[in-house]
C-alpha atoms as a PDB file:
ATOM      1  CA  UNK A   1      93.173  96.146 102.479  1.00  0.00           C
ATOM      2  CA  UNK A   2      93.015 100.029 102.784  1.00  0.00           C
ATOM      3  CA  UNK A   3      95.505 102.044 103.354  1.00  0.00           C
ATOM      4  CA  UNK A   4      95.387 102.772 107.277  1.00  0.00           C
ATOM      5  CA  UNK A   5      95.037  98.673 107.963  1.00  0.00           C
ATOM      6  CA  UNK A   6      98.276  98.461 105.536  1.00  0.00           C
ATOM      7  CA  UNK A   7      99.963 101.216 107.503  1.00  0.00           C
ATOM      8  CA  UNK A   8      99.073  99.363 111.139  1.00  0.00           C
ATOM      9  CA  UNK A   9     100.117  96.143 109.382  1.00  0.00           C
ATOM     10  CA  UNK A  10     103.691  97.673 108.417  1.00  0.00           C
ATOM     11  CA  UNK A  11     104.173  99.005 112.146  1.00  0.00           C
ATOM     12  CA  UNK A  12     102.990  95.821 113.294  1.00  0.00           C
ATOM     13  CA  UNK A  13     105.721  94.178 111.127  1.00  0.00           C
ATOM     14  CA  UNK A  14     108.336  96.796 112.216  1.00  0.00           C
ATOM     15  CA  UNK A  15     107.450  96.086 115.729  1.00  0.00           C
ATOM     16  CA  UNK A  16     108.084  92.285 115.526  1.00  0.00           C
ATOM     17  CA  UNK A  17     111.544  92.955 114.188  1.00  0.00           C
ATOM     18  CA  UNK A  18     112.548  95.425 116.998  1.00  0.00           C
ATOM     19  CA  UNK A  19     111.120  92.452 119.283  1.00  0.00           C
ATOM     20  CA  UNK A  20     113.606  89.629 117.474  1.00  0.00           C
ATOM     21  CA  UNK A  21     116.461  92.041 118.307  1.00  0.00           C
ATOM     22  CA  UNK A  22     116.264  91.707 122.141  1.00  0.00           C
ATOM     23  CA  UNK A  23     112.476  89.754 122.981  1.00  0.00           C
ATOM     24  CA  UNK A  24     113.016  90.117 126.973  1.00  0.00           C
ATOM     25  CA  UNK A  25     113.584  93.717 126.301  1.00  0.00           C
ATOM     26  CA  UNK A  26     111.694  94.571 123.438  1.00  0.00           C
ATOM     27  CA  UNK A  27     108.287  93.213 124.808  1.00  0.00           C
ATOM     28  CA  UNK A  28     107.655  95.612 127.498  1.00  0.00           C
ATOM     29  CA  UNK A  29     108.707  98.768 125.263  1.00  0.00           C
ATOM     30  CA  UNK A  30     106.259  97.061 122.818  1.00  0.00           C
ATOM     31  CA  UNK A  31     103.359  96.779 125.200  1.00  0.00           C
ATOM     32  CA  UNK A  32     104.045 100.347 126.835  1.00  0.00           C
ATOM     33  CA  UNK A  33     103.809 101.687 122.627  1.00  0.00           C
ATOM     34  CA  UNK A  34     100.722  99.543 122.635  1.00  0.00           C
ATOM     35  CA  UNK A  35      99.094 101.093 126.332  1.00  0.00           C
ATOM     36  CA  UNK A  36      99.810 104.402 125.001  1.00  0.00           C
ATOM     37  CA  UNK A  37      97.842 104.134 121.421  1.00  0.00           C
ATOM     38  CA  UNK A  38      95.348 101.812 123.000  1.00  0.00           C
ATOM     39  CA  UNK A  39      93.705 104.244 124.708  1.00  0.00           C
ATOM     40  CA  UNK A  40      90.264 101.918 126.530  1.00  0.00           C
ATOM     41  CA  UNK A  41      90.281  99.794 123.892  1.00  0.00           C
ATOM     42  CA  UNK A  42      91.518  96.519 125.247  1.00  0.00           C
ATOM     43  CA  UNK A  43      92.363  97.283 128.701  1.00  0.00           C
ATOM     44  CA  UNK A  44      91.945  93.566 130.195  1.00  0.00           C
ATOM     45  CA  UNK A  45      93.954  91.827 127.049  1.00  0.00           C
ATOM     46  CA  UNK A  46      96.740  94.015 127.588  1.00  0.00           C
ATOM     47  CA  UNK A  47      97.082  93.431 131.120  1.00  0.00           C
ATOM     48  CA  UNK A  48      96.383  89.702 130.859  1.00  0.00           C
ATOM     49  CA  UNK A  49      99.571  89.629 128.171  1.00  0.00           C
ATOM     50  CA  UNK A  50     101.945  92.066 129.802  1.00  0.00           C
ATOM     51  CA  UNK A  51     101.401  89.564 133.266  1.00  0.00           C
ATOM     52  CA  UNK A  52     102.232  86.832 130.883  1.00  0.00           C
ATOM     53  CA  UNK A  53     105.633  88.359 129.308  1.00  0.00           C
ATOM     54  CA  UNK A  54     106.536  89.684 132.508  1.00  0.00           C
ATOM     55  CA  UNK A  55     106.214  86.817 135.257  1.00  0.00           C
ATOM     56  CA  UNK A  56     107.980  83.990 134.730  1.00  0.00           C
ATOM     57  CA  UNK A  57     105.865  81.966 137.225  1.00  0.00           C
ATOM     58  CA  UNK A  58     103.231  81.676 134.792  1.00  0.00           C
ATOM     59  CA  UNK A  59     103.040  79.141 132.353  1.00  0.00           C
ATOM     60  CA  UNK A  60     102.498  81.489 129.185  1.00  0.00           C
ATOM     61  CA  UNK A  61     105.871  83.194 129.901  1.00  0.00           C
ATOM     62  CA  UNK A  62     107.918  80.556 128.430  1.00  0.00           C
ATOM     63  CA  UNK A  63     105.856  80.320 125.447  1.00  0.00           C
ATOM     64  CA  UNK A  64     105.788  83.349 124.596  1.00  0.00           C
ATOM     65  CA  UNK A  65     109.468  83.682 124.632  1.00  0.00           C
ATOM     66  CA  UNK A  66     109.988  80.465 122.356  1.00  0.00           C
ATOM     67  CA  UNK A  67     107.659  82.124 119.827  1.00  0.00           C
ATOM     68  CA  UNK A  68     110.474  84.151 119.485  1.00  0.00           C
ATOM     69  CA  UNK A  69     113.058  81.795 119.584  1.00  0.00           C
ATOM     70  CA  UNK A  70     112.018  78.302 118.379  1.00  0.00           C
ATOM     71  CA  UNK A  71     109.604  79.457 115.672  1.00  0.00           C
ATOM     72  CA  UNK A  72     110.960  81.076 111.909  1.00  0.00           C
ATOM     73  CA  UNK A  73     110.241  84.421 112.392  1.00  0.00           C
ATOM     74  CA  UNK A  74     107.900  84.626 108.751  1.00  0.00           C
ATOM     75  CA  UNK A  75     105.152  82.445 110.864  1.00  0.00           C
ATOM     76  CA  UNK A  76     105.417  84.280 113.808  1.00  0.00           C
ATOM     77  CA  UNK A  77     104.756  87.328 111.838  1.00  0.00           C
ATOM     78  CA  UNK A  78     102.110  86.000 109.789  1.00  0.00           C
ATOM     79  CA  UNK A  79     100.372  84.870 112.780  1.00  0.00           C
ATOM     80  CA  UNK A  80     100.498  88.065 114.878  1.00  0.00           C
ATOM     81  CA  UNK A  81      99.283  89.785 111.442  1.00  0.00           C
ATOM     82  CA  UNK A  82      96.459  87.519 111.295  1.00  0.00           C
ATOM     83  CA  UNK A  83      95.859  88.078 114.775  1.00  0.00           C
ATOM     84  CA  UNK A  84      96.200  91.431 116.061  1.00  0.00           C
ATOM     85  CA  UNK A  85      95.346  92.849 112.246  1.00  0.00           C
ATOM     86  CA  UNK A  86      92.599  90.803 110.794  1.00  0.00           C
ATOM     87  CA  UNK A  87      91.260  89.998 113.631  1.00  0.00           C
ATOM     88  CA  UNK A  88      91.957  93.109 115.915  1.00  0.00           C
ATOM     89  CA  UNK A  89      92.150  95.946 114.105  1.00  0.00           C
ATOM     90  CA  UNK A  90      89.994  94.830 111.136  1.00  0.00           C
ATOM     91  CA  UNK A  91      87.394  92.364 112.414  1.00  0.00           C
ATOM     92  CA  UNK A  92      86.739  93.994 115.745  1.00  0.00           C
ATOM     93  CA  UNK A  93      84.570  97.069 114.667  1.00  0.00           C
ATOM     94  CA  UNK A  94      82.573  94.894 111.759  1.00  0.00           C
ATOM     95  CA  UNK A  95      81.854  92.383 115.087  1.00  0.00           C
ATOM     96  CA  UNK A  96      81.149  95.354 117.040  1.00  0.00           C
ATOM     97  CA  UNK A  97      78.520  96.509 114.667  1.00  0.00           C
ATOM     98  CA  UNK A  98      77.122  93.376 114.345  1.00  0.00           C
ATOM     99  CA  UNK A  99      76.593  92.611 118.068  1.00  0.00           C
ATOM    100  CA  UNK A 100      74.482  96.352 118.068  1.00  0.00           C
ATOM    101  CA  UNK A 101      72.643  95.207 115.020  1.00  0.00           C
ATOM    102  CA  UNK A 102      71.355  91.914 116.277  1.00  0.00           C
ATOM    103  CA  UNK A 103      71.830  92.192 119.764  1.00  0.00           C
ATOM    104  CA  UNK A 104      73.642  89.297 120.582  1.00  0.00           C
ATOM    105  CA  UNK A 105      77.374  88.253 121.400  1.00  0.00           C
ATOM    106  CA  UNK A 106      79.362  87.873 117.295  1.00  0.00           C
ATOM    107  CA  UNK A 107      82.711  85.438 118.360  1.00  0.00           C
ATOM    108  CA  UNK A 108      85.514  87.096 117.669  1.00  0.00           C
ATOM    109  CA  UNK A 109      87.428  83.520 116.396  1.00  0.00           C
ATOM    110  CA  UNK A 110      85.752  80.695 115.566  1.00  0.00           C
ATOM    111  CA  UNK A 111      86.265  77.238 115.911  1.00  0.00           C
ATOM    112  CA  UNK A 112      85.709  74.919 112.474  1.00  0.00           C
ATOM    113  CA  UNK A 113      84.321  71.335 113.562  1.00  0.00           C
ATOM    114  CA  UNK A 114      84.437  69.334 109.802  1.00  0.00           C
ATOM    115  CA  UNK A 115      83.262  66.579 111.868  1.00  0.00           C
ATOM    116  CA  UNK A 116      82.181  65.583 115.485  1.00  0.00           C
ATOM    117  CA  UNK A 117      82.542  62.149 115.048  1.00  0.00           C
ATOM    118  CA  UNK A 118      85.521  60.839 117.431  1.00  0.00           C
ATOM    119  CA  UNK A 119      86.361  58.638 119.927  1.00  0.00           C
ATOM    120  CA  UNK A 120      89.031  59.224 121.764  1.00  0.00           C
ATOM    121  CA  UNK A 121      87.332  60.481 124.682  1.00  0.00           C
ATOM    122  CA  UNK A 122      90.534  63.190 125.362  1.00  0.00           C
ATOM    123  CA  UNK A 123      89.681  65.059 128.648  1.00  0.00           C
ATOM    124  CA  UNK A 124      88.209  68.362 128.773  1.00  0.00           C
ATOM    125  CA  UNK A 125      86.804  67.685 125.397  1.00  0.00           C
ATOM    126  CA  UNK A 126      83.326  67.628 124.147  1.00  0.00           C
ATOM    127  CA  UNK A 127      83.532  66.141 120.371  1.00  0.00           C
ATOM    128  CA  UNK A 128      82.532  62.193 121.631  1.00  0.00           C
ATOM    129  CA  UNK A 129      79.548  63.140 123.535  1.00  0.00           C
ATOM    130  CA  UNK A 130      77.878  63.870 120.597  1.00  0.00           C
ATOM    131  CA  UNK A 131      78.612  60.869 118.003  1.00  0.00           C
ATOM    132  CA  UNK A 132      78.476  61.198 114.337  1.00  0.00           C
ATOM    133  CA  UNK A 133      75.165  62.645 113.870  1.00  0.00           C
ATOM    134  CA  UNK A 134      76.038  66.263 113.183  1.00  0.00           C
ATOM    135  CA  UNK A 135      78.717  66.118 110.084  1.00  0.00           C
ATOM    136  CA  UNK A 136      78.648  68.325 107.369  1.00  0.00           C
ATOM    137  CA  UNK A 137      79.564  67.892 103.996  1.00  0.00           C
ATOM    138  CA  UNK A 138      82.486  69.894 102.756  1.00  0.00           C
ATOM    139  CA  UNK A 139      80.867  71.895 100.272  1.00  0.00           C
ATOM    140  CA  UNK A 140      78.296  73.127 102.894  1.00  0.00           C
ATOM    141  CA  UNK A 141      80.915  73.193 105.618  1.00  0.00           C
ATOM    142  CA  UNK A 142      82.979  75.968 103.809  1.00  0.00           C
ATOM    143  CA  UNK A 143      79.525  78.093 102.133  1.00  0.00           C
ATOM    144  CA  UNK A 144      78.196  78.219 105.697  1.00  0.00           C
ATOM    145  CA  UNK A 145      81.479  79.359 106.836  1.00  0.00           C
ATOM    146  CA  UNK A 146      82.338  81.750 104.510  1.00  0.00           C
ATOM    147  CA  UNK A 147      79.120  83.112 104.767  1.00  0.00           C
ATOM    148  CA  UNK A 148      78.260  83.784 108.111  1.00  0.00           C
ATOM    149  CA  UNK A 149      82.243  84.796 108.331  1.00  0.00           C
ATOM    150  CA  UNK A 150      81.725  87.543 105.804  1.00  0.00           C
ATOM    151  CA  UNK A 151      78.015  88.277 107.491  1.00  0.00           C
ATOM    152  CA  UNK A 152      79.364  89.162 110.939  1.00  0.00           C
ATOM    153  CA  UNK A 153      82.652  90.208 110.812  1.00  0.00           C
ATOM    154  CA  UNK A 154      85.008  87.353 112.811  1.00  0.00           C
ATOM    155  CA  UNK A 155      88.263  87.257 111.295  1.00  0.00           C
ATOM    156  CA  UNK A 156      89.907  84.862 113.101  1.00  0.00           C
ATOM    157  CA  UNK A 157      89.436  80.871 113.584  1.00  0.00           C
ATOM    158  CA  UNK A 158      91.115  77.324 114.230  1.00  0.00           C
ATOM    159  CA  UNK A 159      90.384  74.000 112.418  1.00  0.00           C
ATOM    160  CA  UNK A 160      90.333  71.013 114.666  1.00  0.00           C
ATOM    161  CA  UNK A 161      90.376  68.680 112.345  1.00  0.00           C
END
């Protein structure tokens, strides 16, 4: 890590424990730091969370507030590390780049399918449609994710397995 991502990652942990003193409070002055050193970058993500943290009629608001409640404060800061860090401040430009290079859309997270092979038919989900026929081995599950992860730049993904 260089030395202006550890900088951003130390405000970002001095931020979280401002938030943990008061989080209904704390939030907004949070986002209004973040609106003013955002500049464009971000514009509809910032929105989308201050609407969440701000109107209780929606079902994120709740959530959000538990985070800083029900969880241990280490994994809530590891998490928004990982998040607004690695995969913010860090992965964005690298995807960026990418997506100029090669012309196409680079995720910014990724979701890690070991396996499609399920059958519990849960709604909304896609995994049983497709059988067993498309299972990796773990070895080549982690090179080809490791690789391509390193190749374009995401920084952020979620095991469903």
């Amino acid at each position: 890590m260089n030395a202006a991502t550890t900088l951003k990652k130390f405000g970002l942990e001095q931020a979280f424990h401002y938030i943990y003193k008061d989080p209904d409070k704390n939030m907004l002055k949070i986002m209004d730091w973040a609106d003013k050193f955002a500049g464009d970058n971000f514009v509809s993500q910032r929105k989308t969370i201050r609407e969440v943290i701000t109107n209780p009629e929606l079902p994120y608001y709740s959530y959000v507030r538990r985070i800083f409640t029900d969880i241990a404060p280490h994994v809530t800061e590891t998490l928004v590390v990982n998040f607004f860090i690695n995969s913010g401040l860090v992965g964005w430009p690298k995807e960026e780049e990418m997506r100029k290079k090669y012309n196409c859309n680079i995720p910014w997270a990724i979701l890690l399918d070991p396996t499609s092979a399920c059958n519990l038919h849960c709604t909304g989900c896609w995994a049983a449609e497709y059988g067993n026929k498309f299972n990796l081995s773990y070895a080549d599950l982690l090179f080809r994710f490791q690789h391509k992860t390193a190749q374009y730049g995401s920084q952020s993904y979620s095991n469903t397995a």
